[in-house]
N, C-alpha and C. Protein backbone atom coordinates (compact mmCIF):
# COMPACT_ATOMS: atom_id res chain seq x y z
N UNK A 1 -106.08 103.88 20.39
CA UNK A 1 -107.54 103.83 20.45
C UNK A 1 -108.03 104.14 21.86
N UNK A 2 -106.87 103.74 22.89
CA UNK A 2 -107.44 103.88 24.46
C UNK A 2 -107.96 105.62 24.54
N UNK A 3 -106.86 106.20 24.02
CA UNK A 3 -106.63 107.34 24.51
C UNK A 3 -107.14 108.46 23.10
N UNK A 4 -107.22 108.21 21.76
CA UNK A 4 -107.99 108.61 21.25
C UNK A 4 -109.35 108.49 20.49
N UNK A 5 -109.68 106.51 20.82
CA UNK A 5 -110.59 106.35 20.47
C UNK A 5 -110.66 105.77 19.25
N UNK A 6 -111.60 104.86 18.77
CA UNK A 6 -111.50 104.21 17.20
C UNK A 6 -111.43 105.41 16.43
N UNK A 7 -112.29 105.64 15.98
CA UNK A 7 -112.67 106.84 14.73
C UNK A 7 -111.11 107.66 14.47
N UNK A 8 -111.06 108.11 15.89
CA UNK A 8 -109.98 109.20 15.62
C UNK A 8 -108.82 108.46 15.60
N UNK A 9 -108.37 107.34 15.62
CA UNK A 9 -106.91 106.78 15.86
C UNK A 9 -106.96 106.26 14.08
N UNK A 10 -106.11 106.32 12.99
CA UNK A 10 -105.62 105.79 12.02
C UNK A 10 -104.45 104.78 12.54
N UNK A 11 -104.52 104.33 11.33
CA UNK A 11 -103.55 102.59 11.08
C UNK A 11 -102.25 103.20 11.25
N UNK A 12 -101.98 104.17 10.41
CA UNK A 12 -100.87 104.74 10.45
C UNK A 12 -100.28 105.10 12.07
N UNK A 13 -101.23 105.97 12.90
CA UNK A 13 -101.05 106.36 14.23
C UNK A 13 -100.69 104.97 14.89
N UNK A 14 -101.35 103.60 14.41
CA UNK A 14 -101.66 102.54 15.16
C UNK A 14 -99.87 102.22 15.23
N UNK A 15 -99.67 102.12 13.77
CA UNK A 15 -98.66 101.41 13.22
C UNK A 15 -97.23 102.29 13.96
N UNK A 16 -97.43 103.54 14.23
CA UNK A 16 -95.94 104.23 14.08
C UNK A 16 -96.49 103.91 15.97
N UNK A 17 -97.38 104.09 17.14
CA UNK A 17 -96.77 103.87 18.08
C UNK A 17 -96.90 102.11 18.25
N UNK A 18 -97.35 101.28 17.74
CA UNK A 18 -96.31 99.76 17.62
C UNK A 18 -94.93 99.25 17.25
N UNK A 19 -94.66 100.56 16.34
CA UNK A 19 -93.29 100.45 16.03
C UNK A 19 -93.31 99.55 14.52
N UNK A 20 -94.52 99.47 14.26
CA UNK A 20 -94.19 98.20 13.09
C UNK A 20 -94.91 99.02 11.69
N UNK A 21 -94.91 98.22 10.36
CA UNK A 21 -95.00 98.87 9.62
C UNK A 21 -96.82 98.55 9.16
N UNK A 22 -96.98 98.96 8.03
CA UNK A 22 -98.50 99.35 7.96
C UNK A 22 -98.33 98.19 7.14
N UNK A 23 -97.54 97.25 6.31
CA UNK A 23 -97.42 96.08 5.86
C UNK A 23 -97.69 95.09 7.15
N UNK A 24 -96.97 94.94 8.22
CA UNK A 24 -96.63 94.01 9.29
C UNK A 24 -98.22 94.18 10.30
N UNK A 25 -99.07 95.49 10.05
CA UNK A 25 -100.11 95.14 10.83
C UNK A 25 -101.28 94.46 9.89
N UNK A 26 -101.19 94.80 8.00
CA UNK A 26 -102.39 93.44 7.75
C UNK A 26 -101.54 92.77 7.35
N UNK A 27 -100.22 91.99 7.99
CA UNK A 27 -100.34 90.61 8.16
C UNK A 27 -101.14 90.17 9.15
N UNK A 28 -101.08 90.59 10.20
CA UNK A 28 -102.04 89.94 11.38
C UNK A 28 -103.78 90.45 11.46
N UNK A 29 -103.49 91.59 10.92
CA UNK A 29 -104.95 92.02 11.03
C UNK A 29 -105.79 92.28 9.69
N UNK A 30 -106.55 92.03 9.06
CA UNK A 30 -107.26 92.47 8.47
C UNK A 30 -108.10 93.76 8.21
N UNK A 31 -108.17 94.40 8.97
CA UNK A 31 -108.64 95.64 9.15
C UNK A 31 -108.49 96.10 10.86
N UNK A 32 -109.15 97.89 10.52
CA UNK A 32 -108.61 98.33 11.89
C UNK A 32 -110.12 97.77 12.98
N UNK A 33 -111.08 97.38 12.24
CA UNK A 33 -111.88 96.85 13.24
C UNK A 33 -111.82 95.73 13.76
N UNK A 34 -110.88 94.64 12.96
CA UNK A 34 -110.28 93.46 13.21
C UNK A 34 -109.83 93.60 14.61
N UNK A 35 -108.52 94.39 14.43
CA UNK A 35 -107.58 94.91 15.51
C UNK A 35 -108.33 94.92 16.61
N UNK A 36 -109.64 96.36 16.39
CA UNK A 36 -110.48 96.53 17.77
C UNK A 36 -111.49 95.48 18.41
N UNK A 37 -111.60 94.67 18.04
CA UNK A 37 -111.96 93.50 18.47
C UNK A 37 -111.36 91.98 19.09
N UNK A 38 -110.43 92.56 18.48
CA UNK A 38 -109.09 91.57 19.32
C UNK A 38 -108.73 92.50 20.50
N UNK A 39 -108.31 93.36 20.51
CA UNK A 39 -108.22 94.65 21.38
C UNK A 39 -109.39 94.67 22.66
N UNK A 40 -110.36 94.59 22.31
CA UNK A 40 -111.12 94.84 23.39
C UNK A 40 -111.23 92.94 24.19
N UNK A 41 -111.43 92.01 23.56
CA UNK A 41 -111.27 90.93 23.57
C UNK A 41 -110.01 90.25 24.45
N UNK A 42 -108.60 90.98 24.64
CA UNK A 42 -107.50 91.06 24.79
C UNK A 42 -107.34 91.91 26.37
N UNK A 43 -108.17 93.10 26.16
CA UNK A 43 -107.92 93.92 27.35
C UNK A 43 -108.78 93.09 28.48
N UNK A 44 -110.31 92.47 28.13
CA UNK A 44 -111.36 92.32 28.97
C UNK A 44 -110.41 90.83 29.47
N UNK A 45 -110.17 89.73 28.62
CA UNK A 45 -109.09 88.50 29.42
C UNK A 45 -107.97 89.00 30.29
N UNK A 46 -107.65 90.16 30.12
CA UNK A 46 -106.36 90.35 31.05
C UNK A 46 -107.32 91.06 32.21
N UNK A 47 -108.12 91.60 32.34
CA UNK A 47 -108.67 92.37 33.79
C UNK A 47 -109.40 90.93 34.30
N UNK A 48 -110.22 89.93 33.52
CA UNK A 48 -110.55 88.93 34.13
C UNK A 48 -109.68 88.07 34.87
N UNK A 49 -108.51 87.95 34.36
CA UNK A 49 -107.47 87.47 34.86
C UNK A 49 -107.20 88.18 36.16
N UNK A 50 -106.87 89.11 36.21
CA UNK A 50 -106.46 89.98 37.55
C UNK A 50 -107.80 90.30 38.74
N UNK A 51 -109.13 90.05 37.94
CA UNK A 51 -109.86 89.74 38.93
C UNK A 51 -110.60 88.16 39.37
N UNK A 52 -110.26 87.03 38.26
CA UNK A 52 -110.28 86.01 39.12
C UNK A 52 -108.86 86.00 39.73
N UNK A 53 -107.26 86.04 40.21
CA UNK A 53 -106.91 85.66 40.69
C UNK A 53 -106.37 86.87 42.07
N UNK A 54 -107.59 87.63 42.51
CA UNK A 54 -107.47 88.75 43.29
C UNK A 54 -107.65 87.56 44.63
N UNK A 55 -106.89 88.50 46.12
CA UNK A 55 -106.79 87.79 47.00
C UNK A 55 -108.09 87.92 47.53
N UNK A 56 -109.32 88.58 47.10
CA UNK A 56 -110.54 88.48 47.81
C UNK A 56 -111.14 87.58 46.91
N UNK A 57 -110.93 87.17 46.09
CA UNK A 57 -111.81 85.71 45.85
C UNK A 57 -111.55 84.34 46.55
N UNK A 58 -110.68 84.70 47.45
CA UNK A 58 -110.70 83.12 48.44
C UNK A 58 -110.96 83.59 49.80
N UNK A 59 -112.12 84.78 49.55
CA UNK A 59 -112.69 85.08 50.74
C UNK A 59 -114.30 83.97 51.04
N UNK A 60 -114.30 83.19 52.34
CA UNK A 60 -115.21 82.32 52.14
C UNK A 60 -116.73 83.42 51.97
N UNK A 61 -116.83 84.71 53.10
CA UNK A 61 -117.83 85.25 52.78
C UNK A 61 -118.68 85.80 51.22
N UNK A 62 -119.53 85.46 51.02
CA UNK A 62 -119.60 85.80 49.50
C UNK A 62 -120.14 87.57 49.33
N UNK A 63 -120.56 88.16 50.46
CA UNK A 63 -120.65 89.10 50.81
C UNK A 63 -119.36 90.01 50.57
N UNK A 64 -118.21 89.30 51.37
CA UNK A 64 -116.83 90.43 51.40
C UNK A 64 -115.97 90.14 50.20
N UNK A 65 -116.47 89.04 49.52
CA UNK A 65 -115.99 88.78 47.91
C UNK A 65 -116.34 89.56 47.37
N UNK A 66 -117.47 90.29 47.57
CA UNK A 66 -118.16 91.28 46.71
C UNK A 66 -117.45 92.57 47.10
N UNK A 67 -117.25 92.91 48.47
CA UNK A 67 -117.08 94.54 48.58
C UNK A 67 -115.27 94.27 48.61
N UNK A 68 -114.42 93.14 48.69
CA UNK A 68 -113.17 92.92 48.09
C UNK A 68 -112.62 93.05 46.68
N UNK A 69 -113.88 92.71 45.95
CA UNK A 69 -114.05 93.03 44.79
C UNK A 69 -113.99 94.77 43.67
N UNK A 70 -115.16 95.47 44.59
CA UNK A 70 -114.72 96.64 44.52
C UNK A 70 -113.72 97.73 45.21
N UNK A 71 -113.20 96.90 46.29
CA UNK A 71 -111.91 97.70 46.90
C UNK A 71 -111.07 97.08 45.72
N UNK A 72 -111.20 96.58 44.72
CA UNK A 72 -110.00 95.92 43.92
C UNK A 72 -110.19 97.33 42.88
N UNK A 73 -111.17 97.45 42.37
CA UNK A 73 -111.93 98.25 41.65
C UNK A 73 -111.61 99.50 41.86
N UNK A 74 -111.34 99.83 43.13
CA UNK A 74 -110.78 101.04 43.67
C UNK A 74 -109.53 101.43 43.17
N UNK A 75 -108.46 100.33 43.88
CA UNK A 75 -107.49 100.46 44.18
C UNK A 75 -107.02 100.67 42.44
N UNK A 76 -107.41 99.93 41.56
CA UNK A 76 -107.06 99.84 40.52
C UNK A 76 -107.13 101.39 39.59
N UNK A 77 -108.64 102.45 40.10
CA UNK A 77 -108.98 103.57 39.77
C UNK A 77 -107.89 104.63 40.04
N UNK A 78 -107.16 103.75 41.20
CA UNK A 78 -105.83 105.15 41.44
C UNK A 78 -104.91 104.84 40.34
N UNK A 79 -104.59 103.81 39.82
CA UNK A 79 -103.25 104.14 38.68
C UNK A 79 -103.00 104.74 37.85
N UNK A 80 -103.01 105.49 37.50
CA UNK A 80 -102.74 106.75 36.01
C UNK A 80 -102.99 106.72 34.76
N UNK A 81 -103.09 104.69 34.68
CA UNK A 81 -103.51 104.34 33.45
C UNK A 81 -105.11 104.49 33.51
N UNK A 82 -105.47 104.66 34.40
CA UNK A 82 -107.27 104.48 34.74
C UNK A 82 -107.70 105.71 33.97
N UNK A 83 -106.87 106.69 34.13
CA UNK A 83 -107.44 108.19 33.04
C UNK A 83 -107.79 107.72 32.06
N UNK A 84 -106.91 106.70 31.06
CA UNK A 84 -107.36 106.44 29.77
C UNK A 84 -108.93 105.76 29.37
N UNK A 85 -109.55 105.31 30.55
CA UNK A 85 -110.54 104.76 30.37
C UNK A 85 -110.72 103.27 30.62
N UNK A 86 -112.15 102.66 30.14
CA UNK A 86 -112.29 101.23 29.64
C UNK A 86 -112.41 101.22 28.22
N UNK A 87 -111.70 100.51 27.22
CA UNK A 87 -111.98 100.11 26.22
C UNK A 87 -113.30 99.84 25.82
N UNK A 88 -113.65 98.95 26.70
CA UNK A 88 -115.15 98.27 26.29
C UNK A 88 -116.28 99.67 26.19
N UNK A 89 -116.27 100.12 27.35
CA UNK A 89 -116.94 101.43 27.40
C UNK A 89 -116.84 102.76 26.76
N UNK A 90 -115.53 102.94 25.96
CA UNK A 90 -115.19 103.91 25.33
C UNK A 90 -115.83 103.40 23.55
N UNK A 91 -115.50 101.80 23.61
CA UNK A 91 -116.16 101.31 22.01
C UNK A 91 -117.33 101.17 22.20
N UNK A 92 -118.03 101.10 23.30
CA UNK A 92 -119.75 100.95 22.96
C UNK A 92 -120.04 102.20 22.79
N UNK A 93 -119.34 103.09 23.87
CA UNK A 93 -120.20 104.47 23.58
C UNK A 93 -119.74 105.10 21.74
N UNK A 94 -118.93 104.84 21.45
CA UNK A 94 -118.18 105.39 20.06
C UNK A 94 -118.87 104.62 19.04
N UNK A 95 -118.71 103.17 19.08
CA UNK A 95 -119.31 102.63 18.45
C UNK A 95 -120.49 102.06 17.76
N UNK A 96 -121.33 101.46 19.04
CA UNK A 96 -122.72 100.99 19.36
C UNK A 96 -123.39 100.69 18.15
N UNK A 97 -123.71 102.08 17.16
CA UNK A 97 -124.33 101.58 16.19
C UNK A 97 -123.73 101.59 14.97
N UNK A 98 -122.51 102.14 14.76
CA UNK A 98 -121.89 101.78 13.56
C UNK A 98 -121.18 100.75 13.55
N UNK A 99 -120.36 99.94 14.18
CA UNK A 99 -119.69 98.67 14.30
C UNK A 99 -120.46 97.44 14.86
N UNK A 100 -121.35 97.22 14.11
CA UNK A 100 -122.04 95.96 14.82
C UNK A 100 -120.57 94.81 15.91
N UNK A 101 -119.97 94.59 14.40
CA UNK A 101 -118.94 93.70 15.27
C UNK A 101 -118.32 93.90 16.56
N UNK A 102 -117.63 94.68 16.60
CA UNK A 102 -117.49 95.49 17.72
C UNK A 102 -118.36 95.61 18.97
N UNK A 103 -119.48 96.20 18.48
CA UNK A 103 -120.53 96.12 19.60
C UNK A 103 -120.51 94.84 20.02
N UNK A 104 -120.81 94.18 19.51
CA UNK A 104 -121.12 92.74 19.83
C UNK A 104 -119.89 91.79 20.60
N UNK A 105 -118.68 92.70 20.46
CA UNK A 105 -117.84 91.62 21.39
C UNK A 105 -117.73 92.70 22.74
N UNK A 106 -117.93 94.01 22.85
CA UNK A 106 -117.95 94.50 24.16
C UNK A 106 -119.39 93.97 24.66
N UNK A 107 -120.20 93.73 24.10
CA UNK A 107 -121.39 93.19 24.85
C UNK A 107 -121.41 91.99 25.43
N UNK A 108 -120.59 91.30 24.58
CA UNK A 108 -120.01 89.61 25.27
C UNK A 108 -119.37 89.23 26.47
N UNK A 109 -118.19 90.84 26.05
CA UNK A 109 -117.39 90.55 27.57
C UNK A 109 -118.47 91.31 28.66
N UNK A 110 -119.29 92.70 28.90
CA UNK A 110 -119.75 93.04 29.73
C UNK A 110 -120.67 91.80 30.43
N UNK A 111 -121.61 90.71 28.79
CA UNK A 111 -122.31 90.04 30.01
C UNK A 111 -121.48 88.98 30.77
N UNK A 112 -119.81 88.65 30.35
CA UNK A 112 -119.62 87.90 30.70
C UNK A 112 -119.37 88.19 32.31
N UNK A 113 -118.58 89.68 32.02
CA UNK A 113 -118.31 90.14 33.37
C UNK A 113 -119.67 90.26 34.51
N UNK A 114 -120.14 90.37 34.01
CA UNK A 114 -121.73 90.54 34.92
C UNK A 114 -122.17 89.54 35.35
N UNK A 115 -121.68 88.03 34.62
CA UNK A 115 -122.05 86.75 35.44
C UNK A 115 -121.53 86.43 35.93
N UNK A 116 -120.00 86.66 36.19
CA UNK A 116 -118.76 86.32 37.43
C UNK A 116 -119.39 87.16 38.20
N UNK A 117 -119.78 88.03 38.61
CA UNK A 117 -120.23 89.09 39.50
C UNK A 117 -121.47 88.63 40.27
N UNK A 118 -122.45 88.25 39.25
CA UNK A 118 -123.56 87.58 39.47
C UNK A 118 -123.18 86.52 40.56
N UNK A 119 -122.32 85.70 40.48
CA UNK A 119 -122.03 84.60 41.15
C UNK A 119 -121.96 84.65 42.94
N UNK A 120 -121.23 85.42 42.90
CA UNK A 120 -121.07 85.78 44.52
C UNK A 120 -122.24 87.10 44.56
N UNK A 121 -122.72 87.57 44.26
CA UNK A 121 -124.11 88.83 44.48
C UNK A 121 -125.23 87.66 44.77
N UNK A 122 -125.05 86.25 44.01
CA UNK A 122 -126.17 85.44 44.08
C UNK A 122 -126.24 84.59 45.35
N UNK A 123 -124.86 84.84 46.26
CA UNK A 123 -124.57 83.97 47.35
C UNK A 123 -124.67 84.78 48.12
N UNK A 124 -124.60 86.18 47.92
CA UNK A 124 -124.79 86.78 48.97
C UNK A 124 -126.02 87.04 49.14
N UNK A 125 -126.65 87.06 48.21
CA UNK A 125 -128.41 87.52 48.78
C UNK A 125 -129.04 86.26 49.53
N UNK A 126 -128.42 84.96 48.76
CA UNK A 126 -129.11 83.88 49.46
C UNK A 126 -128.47 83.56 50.95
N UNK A 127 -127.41 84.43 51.50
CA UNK A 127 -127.37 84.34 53.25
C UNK A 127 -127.48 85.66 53.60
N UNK A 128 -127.08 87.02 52.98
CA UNK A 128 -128.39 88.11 53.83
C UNK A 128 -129.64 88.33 53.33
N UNK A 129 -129.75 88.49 51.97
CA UNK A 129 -131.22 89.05 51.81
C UNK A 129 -132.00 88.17 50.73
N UNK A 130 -132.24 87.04 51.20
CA UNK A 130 -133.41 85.91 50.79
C UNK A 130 -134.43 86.59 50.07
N UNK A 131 -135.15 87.50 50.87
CA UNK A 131 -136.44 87.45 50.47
C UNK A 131 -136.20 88.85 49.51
N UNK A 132 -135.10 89.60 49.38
CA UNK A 132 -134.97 90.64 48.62
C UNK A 132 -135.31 90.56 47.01
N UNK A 133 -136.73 91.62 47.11
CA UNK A 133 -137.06 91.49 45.36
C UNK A 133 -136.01 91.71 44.17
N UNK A 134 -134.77 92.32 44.45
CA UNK A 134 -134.07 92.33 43.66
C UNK A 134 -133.54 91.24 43.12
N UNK A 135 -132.26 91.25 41.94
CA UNK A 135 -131.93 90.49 41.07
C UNK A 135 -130.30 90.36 41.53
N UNK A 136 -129.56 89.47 41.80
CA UNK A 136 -128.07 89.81 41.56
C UNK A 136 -127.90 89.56 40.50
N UNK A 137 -128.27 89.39 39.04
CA UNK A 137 -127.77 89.93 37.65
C UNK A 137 -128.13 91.39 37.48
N UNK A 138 -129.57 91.75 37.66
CA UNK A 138 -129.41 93.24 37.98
C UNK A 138 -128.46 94.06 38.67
N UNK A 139 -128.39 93.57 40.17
CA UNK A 139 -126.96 94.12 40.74
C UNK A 139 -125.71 94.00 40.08
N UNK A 140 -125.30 93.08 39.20
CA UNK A 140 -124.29 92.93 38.97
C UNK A 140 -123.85 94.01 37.98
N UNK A 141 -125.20 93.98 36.70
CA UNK A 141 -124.88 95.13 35.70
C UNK A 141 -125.05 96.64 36.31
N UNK A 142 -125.44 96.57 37.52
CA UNK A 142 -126.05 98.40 38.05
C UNK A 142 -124.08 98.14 38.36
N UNK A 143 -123.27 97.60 38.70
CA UNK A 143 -121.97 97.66 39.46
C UNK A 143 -121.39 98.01 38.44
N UNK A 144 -121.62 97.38 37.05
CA UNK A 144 -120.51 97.81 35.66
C UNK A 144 -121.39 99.37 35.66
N UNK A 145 -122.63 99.25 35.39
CA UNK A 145 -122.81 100.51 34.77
C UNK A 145 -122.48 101.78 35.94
N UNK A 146 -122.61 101.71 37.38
CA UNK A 146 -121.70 102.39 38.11
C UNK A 146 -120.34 102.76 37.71
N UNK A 147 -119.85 101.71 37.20
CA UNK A 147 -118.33 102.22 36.95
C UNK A 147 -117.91 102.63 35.55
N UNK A 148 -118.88 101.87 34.49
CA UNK A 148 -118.31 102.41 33.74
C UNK A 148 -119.34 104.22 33.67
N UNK A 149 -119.90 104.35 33.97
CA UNK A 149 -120.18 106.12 34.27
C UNK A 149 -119.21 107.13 34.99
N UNK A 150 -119.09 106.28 35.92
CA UNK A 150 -117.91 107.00 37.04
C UNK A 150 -116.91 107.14 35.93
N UNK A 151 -116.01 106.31 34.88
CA UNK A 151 -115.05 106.55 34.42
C UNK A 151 -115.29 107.87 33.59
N UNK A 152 -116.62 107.88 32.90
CA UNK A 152 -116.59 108.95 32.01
C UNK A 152 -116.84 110.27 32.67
N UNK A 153 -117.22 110.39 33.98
CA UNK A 153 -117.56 111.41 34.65
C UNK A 153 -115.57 111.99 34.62
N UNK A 154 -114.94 111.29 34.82
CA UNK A 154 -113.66 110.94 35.16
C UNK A 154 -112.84 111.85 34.31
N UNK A 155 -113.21 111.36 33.09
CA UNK A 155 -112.54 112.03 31.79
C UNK A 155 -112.97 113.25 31.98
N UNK A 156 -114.42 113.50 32.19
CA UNK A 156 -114.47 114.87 31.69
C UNK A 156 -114.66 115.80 32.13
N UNK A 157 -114.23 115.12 34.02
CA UNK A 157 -113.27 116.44 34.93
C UNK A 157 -111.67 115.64 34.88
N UNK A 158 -111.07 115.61 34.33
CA UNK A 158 -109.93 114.90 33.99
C UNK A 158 -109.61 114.57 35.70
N UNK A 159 -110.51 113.78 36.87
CA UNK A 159 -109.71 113.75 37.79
C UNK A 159 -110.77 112.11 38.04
N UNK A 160 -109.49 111.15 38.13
CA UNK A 160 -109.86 109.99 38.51
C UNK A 160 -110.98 109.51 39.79
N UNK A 161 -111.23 110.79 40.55
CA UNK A 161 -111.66 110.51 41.69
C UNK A 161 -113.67 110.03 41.91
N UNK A 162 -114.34 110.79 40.72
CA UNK A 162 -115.42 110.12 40.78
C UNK A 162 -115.40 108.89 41.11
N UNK A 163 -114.38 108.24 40.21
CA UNK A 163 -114.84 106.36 40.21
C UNK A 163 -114.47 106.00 41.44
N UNK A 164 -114.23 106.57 41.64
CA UNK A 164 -113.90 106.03 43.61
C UNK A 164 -114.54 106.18 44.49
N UNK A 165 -115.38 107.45 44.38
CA UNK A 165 -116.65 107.57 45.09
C UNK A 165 -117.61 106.87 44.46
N UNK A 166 -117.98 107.07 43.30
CA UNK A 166 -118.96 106.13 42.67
C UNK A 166 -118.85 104.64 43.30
N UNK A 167 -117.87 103.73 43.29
CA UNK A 167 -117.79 102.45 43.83
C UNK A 167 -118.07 102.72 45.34
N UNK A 168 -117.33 103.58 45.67
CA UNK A 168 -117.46 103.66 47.75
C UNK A 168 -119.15 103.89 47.70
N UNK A 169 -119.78 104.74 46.98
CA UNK A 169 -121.80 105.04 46.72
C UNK A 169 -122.16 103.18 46.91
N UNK A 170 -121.79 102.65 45.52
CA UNK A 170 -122.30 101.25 45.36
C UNK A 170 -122.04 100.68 46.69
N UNK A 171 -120.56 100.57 47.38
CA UNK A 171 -120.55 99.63 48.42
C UNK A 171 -121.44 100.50 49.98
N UNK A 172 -121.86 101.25 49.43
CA UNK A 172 -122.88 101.82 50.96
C UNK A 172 -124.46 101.28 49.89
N UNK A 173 -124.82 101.60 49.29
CA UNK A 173 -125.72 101.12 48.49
C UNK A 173 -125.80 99.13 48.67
N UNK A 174 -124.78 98.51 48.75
CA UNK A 174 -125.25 96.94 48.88
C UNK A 174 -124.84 96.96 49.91
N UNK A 175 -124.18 97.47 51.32
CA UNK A 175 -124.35 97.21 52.19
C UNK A 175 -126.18 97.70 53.12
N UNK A 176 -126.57 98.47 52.64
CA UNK A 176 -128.06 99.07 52.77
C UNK A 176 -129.06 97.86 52.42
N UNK A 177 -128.61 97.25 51.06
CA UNK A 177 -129.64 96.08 50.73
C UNK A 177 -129.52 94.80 51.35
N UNK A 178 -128.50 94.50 51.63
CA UNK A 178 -128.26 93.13 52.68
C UNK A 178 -128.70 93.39 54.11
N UNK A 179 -128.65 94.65 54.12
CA UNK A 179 -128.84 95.21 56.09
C UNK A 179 -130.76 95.14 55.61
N UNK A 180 -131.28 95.54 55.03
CA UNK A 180 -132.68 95.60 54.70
C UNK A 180 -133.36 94.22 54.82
N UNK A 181 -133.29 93.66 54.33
CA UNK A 181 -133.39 92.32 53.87
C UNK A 181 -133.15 91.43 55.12
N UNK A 182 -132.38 91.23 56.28
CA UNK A 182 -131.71 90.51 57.05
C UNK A 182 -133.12 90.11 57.89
C-alpha cells in the first residue's frame, strides 16, 4: 500500500509479499480497509515513538526542541525508505472521500501529531514571540502540511530532496517569526 497505494494494492499482492495466505490475513483482518487502518494507526505509533524519544526532546530550550525536531525530520528524509512516502498522507490524499474510516484515523493521528508539536511551538512563542498574532496549533499544522507536500513534490521528481529544503524553508520561516516578535 506504501508503495502502491490502497486502491491499487489487492489482498492477494498484500498476502504473497507477507508471505501468508489469503486465509491467514481474514483471520486477523476483516477486510483490506481493516488492515489500512491498523496500518496507518501502526506506522503513525512507531514515528511517534522515534520522535518522542529523539535526543532533542531533552533539549531545555523549547525553541531548539522545535528546530531539533525538524533536523530529525531531515535527517530521516535522507533514508531511501522516505521515497515511499507517508502513509497517512498518501491515504488522505487516495482516500479522503471514499473511506470515511480511514480518513478518520489519518485525521486522528495528524491532529494528534500537531498537538505534540503544538506543545513546544506553544513554549516557544511564550519566551520569543508573546505578543505574536499567530497560533502554535496553526504553526504546528503549516509544519505537517510543509512536509507532507514536500513529500509529494518528492515522488513526483522521484528525488527526496524537496523535503529537505521544504523543512530547511520552515526552519528560516520560524526562525523569522521568533526574531520578529522579540
Amino acid at each position: 500500500m506504501a508503495v502502491k497505494g490502497y486502491t491499487a494494492a489487492s489482498v492477494d499482492e498484500i498476502c504473497s509479499a507477507a508471505g501468508m495466505t489469503k486465509g491467514a490475513f481474514f483471520h486477523y483482518f476483516d477486510s483490506k480497509e481493516e488492515l489500512a487502518r491498523a496500518l496507518a494507526e501502526r506506522v503513525y505509533a512507531s514515528a511517534k515513538k522515534t520522535f518522542t524519544a529523539a535526543p532533542c526532546r531533552t533539549l531545555s530550550d523549547p525553541l531548539e526542541r522545535v528546530f531539533g525536531y525538524v533536523d530529525l525530520l531531515i535527517e530521516m528524509s535522507r533514508d531511501p525508505a522516505a521515497a515511499k512516502g507517508c502513509i497517512l498522507g498518501t491515504f488522505s490524499q487516495e482516500l479522503a472521500d471514499t473511506h470515511p474510516g480511514i480518513r478518520s484515523v489519518c485525521a486522528a493521528c495528524f491532529k494528534d501529531w500537531a498537538a505534540d508539536l503544538e506543545k513546544d511551538l506553544r513554549a516557544a512563542k511564550a519566551q520569543y514571540a508573546p505578543k505574536a498574532t499567530w497560533t502554535a496549533h496553526g504553526l504546528a499544522e503549516h509544519l505537517i502540511a510543509v512536509l507532507e507536500g514536500a513529500i509529494i513534490l518528492a515522488k513526483a521528481k522521484q528525488d527526496r530532496k524537496p523535503i529537505e529544503d521544504g523543512l530547511l524553508h520552515f526552519k528560516t520561516y520560524l526562525r523569522s517569526l521568533m526574531e520578529r516578535s522579540v
